[in-house]
Protein backbone atom coordinates (compact mmCIF):
# COMPACT_ATOMS: atom_id res chain seq x y z
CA UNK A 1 121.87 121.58 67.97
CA UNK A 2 122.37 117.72 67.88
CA UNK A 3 126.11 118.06 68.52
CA UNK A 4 125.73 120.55 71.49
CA UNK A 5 123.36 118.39 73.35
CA UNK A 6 126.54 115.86 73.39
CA UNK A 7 129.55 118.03 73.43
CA UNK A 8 132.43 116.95 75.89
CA UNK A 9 133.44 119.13 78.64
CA UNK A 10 136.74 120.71 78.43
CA UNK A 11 137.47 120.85 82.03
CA UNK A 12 136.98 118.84 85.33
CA UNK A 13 134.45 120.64 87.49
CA UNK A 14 135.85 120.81 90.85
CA UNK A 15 133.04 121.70 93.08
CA UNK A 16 130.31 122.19 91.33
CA UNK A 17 126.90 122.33 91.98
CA UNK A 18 123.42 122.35 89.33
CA UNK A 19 120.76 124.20 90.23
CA UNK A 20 117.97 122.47 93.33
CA UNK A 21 121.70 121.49 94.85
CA UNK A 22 122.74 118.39 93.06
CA UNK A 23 126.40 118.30 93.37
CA UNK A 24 128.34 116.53 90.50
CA UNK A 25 131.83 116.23 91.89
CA UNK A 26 132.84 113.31 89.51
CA UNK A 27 132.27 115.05 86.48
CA UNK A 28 135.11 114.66 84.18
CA UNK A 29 135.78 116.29 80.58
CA UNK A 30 135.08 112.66 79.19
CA UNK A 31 131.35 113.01 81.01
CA UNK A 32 128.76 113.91 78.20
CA UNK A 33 126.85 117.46 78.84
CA UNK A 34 123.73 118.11 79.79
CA UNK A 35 123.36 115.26 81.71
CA UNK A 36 121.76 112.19 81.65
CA UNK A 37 119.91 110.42 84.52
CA UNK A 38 122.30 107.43 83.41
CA UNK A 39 125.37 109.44 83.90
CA UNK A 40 124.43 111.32 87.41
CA UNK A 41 124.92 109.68 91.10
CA UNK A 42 121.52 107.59 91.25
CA UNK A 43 120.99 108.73 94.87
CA UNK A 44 120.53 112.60 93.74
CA UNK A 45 119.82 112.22 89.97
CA UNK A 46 116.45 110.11 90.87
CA UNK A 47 115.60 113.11 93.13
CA UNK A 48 116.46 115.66 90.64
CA UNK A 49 114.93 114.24 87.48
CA UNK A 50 112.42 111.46 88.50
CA UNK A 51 110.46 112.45 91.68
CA UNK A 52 107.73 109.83 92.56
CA UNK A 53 104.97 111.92 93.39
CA UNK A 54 102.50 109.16 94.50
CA UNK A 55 103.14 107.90 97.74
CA UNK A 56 102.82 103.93 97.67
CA UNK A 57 101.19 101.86 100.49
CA UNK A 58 102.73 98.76 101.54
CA UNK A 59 100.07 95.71 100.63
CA UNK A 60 97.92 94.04 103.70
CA UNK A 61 96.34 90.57 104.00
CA UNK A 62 92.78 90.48 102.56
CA UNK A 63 89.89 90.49 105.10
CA UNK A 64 86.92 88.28 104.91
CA UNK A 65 85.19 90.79 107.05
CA UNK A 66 85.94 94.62 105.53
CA UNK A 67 87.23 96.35 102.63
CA UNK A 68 91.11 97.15 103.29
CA UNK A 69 92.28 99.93 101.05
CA UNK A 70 94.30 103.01 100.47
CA UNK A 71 91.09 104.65 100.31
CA UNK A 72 88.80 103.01 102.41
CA UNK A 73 85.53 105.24 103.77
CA UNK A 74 85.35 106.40 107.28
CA UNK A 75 81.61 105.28 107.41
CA UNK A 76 80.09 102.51 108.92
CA UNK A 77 78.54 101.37 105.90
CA UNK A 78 82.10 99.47 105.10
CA UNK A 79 81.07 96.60 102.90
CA UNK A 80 80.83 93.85 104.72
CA UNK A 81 82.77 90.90 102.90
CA UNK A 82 80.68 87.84 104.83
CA UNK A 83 76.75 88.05 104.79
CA UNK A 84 75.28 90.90 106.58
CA UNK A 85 72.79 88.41 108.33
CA UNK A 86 76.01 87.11 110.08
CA UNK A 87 76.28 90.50 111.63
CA UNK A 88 73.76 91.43 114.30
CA UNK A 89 74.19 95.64 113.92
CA UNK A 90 72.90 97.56 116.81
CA UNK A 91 72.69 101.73 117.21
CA UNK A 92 71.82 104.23 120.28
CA UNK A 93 73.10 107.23 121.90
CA UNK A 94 75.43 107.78 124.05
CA UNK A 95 74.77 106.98 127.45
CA UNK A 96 74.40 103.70 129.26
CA UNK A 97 77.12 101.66 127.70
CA UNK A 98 75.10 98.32 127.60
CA UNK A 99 71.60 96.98 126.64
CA UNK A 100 69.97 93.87 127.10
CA UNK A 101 68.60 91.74 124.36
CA UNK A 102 66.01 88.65 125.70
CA UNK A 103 64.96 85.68 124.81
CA UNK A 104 62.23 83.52 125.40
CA UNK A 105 62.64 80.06 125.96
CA UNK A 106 60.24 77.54 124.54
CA UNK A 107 57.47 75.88 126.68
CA UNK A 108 59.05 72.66 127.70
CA UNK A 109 57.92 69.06 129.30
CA UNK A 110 55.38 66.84 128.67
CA UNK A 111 51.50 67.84 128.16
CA UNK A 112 48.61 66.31 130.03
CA UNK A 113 46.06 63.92 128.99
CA UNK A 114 43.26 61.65 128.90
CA UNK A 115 40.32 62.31 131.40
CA UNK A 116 42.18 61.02 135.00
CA UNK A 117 45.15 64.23 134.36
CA UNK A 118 43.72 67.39 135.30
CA UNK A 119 45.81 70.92 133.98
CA UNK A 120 45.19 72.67 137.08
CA UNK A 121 48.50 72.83 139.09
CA UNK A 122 50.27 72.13 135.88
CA UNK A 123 50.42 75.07 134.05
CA UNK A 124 53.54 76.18 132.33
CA UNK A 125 55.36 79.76 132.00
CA UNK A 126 57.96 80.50 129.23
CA UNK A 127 61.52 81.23 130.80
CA UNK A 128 63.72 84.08 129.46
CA UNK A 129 67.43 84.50 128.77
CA UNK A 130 69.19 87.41 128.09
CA UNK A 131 72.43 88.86 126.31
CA UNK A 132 74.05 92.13 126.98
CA UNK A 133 75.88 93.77 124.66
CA UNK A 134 78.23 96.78 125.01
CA UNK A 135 80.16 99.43 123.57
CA UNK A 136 83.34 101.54 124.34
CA UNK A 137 85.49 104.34 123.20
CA UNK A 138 88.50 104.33 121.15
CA UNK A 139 90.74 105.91 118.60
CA UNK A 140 94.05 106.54 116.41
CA UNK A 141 95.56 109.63 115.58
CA UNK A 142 98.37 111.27 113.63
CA UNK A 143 101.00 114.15 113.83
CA UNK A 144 101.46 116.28 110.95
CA UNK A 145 103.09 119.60 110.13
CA UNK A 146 101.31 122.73 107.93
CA UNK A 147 104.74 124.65 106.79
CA UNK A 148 108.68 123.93 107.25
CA UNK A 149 111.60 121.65 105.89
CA UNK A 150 109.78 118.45 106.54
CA UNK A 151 106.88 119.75 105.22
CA UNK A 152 107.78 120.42 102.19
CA UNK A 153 110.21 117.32 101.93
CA UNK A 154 107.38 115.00 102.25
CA UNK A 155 104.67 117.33 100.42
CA UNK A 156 105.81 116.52 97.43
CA UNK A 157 104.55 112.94 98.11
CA UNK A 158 101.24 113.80 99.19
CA UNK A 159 101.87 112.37 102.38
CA UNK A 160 99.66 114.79 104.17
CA UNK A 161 96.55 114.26 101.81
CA UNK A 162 96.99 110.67 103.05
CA UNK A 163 96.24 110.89 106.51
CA UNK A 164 92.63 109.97 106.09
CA UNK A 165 93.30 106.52 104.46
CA UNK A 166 96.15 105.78 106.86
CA UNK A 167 94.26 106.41 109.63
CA UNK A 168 90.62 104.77 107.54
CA UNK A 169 93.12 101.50 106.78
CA UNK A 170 94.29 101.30 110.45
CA UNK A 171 90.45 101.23 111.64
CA UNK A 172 89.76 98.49 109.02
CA UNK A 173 92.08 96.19 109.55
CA UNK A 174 91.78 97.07 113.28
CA UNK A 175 87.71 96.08 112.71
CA UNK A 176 89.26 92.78 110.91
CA UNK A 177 91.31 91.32 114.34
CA UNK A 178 88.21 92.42 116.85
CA UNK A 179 85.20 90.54 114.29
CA UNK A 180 87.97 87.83 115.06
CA UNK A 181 88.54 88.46 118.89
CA UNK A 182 84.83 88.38 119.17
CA UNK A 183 84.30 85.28 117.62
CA UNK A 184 86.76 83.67 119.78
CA UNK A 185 87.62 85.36 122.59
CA UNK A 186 83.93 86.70 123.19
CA UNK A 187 84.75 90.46 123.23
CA UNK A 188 87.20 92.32 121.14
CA UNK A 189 89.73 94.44 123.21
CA UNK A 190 88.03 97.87 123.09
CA UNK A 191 85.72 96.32 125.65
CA UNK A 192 88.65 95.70 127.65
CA UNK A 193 89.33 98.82 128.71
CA UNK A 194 88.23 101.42 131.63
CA UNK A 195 84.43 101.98 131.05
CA UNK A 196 83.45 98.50 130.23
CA UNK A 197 86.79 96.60 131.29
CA UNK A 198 84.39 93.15 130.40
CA UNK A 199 87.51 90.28 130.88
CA UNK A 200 88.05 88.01 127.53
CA UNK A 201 87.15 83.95 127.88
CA UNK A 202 86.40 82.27 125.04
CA UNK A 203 83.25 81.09 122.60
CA UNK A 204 81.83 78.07 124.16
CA UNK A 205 80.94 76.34 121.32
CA UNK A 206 84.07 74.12 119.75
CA UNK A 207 84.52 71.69 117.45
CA UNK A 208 88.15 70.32 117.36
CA UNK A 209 89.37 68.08 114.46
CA UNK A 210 89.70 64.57 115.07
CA UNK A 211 87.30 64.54 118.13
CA UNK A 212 83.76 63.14 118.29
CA UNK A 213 81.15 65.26 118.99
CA UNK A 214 80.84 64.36 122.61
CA UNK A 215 84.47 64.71 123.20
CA UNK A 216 84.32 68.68 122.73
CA UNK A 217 85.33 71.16 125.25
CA UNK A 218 82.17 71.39 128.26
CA UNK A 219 81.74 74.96 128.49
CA UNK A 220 82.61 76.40 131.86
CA UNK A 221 81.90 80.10 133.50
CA UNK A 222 85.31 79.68 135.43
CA UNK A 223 88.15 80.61 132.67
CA UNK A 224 90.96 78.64 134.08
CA UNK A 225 88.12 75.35 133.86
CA UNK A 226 87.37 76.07 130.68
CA UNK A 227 90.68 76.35 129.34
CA UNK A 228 91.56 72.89 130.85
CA UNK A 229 88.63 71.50 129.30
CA UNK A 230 90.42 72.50 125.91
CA UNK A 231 93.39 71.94 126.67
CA UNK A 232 92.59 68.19 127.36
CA UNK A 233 90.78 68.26 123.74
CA UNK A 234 93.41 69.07 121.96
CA UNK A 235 95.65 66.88 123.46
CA UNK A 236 92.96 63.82 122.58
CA UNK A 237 92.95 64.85 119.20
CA UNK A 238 96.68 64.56 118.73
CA UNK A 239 97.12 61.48 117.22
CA UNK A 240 99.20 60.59 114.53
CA UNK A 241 102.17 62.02 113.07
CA UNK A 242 102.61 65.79 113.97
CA UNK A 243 99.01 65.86 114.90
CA UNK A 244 98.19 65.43 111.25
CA UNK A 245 94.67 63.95 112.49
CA UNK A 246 93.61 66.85 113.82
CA UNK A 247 93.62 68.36 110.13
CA UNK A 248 90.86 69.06 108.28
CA UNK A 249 89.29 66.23 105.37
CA UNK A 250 85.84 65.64 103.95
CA UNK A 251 84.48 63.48 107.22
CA UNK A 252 85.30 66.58 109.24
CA UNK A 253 83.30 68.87 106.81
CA UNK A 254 80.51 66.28 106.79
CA UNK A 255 79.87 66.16 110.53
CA UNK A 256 80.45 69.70 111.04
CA UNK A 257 77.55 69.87 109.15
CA UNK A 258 75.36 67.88 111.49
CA UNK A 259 77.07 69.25 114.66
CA UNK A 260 76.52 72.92 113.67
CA UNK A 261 72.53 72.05 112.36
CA UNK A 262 71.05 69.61 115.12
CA UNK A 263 73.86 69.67 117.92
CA UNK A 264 74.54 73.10 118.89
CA UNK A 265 71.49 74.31 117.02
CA UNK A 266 73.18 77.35 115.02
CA UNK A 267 70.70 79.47 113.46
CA UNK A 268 71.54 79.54 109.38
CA UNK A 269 71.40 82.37 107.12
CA UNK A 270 70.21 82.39 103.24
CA UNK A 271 72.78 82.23 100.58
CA UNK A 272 71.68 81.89 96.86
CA UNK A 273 68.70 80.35 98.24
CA UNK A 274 69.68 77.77 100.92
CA UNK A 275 69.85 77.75 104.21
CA UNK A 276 73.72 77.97 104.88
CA UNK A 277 76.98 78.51 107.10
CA UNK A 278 79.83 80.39 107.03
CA UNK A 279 82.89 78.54 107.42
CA UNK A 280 86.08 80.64 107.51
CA UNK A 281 88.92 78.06 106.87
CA UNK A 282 92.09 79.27 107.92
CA UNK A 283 94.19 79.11 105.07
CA UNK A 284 96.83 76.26 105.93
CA UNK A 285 93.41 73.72 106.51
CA UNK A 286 92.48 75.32 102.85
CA UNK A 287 94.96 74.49 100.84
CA UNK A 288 95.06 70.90 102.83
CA UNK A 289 91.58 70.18 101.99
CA UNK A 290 92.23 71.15 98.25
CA UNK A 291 95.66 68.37 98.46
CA UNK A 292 94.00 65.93 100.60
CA UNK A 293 90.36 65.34 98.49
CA UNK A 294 91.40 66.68 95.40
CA UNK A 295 88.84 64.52 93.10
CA UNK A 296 87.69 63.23 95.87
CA UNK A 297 84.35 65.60 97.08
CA UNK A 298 82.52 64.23 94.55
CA UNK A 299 79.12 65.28 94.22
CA UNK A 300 79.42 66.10 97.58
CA UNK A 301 81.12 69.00 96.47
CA UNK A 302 80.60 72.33 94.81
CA UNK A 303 83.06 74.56 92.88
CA UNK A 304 82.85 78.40 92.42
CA UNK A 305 81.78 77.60 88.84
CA UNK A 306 78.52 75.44 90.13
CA UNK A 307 77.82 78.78 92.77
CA UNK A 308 74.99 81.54 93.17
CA UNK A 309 76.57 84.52 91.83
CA UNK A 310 75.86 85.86 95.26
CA UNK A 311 77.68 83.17 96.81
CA UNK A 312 80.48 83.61 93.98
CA UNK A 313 80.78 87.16 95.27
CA UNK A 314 82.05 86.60 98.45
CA UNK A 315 86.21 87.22 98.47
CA UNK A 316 88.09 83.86 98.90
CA UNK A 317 85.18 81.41 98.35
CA UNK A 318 86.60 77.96 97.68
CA UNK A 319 83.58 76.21 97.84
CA UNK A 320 80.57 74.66 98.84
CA UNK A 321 79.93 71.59 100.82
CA UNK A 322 76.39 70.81 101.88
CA UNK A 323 75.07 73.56 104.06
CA UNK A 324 78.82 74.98 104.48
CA UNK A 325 79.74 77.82 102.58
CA UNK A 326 83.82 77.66 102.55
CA UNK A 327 85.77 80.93 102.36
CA UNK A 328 89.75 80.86 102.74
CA UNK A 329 90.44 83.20 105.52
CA UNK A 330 94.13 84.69 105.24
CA UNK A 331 93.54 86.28 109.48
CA UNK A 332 93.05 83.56 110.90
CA UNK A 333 93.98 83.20 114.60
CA UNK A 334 96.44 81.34 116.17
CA UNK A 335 96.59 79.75 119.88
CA UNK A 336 100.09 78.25 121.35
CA UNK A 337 99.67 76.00 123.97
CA UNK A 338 102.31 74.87 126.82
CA UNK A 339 103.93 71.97 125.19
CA UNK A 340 102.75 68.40 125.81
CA UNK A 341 100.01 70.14 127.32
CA UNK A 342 101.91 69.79 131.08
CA UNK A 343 99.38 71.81 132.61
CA UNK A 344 95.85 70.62 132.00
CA UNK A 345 95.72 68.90 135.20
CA UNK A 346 96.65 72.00 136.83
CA UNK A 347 94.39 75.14 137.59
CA UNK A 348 96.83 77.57 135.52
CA UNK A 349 96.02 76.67 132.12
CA UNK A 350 98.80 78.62 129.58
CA UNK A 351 97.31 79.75 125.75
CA UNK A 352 98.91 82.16 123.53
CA UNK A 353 96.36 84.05 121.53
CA UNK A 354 97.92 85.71 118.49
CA UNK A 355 95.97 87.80 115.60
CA UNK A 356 97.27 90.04 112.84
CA UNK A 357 97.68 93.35 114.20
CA UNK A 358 96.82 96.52 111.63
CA UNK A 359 99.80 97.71 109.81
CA UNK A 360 101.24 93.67 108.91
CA UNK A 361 102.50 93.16 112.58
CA UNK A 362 102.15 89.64 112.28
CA UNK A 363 103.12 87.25 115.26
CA UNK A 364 101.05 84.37 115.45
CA UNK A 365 102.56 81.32 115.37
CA UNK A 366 103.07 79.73 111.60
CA UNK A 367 105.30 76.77 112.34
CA UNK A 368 103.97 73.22 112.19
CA UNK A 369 102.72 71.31 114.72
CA UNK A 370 104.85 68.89 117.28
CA UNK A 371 102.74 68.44 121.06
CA UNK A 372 106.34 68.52 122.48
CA UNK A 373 107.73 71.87 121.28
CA UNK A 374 104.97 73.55 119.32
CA UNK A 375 101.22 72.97 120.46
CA UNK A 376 100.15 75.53 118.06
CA UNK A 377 96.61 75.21 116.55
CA UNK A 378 94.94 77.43 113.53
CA UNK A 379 91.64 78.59 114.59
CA UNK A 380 88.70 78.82 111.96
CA UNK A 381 85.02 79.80 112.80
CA UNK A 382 81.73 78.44 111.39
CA UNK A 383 79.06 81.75 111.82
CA UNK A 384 75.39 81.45 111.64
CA UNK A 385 72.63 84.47 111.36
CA UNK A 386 73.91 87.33 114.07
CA UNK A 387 77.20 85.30 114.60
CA UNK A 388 78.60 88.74 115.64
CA UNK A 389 77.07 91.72 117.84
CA UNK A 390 78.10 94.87 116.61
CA UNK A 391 76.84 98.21 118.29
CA UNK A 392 77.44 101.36 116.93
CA UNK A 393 76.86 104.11 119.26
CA UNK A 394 78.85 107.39 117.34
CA UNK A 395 80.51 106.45 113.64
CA UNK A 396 83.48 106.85 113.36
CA UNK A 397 84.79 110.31 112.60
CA UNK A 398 87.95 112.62 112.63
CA UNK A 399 88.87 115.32 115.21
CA UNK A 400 91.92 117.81 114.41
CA UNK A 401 93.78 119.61 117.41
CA UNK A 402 96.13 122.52 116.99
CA UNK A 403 98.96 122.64 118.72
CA UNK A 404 101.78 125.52 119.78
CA UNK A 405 104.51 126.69 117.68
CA UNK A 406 102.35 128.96 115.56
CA UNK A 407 100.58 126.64 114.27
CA UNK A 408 103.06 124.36 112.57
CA UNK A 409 101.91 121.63 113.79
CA UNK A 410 98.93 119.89 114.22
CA UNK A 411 97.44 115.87 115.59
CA UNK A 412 94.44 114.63 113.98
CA UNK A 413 92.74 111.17 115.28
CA UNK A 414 89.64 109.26 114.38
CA UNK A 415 87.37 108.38 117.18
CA UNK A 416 84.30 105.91 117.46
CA UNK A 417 82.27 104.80 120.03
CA UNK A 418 81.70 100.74 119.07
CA UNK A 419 81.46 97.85 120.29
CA UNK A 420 82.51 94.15 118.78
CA UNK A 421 81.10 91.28 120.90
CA UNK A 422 80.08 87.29 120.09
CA UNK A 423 76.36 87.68 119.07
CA UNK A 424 73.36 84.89 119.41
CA UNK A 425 74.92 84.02 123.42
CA UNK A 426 72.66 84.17 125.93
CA UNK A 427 72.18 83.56 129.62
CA UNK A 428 70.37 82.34 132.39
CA UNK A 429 68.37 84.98 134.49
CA UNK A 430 70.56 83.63 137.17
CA UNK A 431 73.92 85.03 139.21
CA UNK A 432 75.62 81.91 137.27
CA UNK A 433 76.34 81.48 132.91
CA UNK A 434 76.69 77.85 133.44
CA UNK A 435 73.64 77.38 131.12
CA UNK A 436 75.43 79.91 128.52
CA UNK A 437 73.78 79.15 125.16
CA UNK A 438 75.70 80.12 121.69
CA UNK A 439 73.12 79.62 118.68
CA UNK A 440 75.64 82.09 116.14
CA UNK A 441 79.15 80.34 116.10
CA UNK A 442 81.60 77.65 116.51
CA UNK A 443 85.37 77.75 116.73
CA UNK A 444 86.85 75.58 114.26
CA UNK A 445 90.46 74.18 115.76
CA UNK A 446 93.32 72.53 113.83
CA UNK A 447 96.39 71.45 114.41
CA UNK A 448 98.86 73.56 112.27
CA UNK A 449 100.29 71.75 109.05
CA UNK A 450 102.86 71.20 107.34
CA UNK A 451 103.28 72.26 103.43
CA UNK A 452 106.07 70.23 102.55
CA UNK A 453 105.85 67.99 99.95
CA UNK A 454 106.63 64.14 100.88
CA UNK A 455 106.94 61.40 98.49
């Protein structure tokens, strides 16, 4: 039996052709019989012999924000990576595609006294503010076929039974860039669009590396003045060589601190038992930090190992310092500015937004920094309690619709009804936002670096 499993052929096979259609032209009578994966053409022996039946996924960048799987759940229960204090969650039915959310003001000015200041005529009333928050509609779907040659041919794979994680990983990482739009661009783009069509500014609240705190960006209502206003920040805050300045270091994490807590007033959350921030560090300023005070934090600073285990929990915690909880965030945003900042005098302010799209579309801009040919800053966030507003009208859920041709094929889609927005901003009860107040976030802005190595 041994020697038959190796005989030699005695004759070259022409033409032939092995059962399942795997043609073996090159056989020769030196060519050993039956044969071996070793000794068949790889392109058709590896489909003959070893068929791999489990369809791989290519790998995504980790979200601070959601779960991104293969197999992530279509509910809107996803775990939610930062604190779910950071995340104001709203529900209702369908219907009116906004609510408004007040606040009251405290009682303000001085208080009368002694026995020559009467009250009467001096009485004060509490003024309100107000944030509206919205949602939309939107979706993804698939094409698929139930019988046929491509049917079959990709069958085999599974590729059918993996619709429903395609389409749950699309939504997820999709969830991942609008928490991001929101946080800096105010609303993420489903709000966009016909039904809400609310136009994208950005967070008022900034704090831009290298700047004191009263050189930040003044908030504006008018875009275009508002984007000057940072545009003429970040140029101040490029100093040095390539903007290296504008980097993070320990100072910067230090007054953040303060700025966030008694400047801008940012509501904290509770993690392992103190009041804290979020701080998403994009992850060039993370792995500066870790070269640039390396044994330097002292006991200003605190490793994983000296954490909560609920604050060790969170995915790509680096550390603590003070009230700042530091997580390495791999999404970070990106804006481009014109170069040498040409136009901040002008009313036509030019910034390139860029975030990582679902399915590793990736085009924000990674190169280093130069005011002359690159203006490109990373863009972190520090979040607070309800740093994000996120409304839930219908969960997300799948629809399949049958098409002609007997039923071969077939599109299937997920559909929600959401919306993504900056939480904790409210407004005057006036026609004008010039008094818009942000007590959830900041936008954290550096200038990109470089991760060369220099003697």
């Amino acid at each position: 039996m041994a020697t038959n499993l190796v005989q030699n052929g005695t004759n070259t096979l022409a033409t032939p052709v092995l059962p399942g259609g795997i043609t073996n032209a090159n056989i020769t009578t030196t060519t050993n019989r039956p044969y071996s994966l070793s000794t068949m053409d790889v392109s058709t022996g590896l489909t003959y012999d070893a068929i791999n039946r489990k369809l791989q996924l290519e790998s995504v960048l980790d979200s601070v924000f959601v779960d991104i799987g293969a197999d992530v759940s279509l509910s809107v229960s996803n775990k939610i990576m930062v604190p779910d204090a950071c995340i104001m969650r709203l529900s209702g039915e369908s219907g009116a595609k906004s609510q408004i959310l007040p606040l009251e003001n405290p009682l303000a000015g001085p208080g009368r006294g002694g026995t020559a200041e009467p009250q009467s005529g001096y009485e004060r009333q509490s003024t309100l503010e107000y944030m509206k928050v919205y949602y939309n509609e939107y979706s993804q779907g698939v094409v698929g076929e139930k019988w046929g040659i491509n049917y079959n041919q990709l069958d085999v794979f599974k590729y059918y039974a993996g619709e429903q994680p395609r389409l749950s990983r699309w939504f997820a990482e999709d969830e991942d860039k609008q928490y991001h739009q929101a946080l800096l661009q105010r609303v993420a783009w489903p709000l966009t669009k016909t039904g809400t069509a609310i136009a994208q500014t950005f967070n008022s609240n900034w704090f831009i590396a290298n700047l004191d705190p009263a050189s930040q960006p003044t908030y504006s209502s008018t875009l275009n003045t508002f984007m000057q206003n940072i545009d003429v920040a970040f140029d101040a805050a490029d100093t040095g060589t390539a903007g290296v300045n504008a980097n993070i270091d320990l100072d910067y994490l230090v007054y953040l601190d303060n700025y966030a807590r008694n400047t801008k007033r940012i509501r904290p959350v509770t993690i392992g038992g103190k009041q804290s921030y979020v701080v998403l560090l994009p992850s060039s300023q993370y792995y500066k930090l870790l070269r640039t005070t390396a044994g330097q934090l002292g006991e200003v600073w605190q490793n994983i190992t000296k954490l909560t285990d609920e604050e060790q929990n969170f995915p790509g915690i680096v550390g603590r310092v003070m009230s700042l909880v530091l997580v390495e965030d791999t999404r970070y945003p990106t804006i481009t500015c014109t170069n040498s900042y040409s136009d901040k005098a002008s009313g036509a302010v030019a910034m390139n937004v860029e975030y990582v799209e679902p399915g590793n579309q990736d085009s924000r801009n990674h190169s280093v920094y130069a005011a002359s040919s690159n203006a490109s800053w990373d863009i972190g966030f520090l979040m607070g309690a309800g740093a994000i507003a996120d409304w839930t009208s219908k969960p997300l859920h799948f629809e399949v619709d049958e098409t002609p041709e007997y039923g071969k094929v077939y599109g299937k889609a997920a559909f929600t009804e959401r919306g993504i927005q900056l939480g904790c901003t409210y407004d005057t009860d006036t026609s004008s936002n010039l008094n818009l107040k942000n007590f959830g976030s900041i936008v954290l802005a550096f200038t990109a670096a470089s991760m060369a190595i220099t003697a």
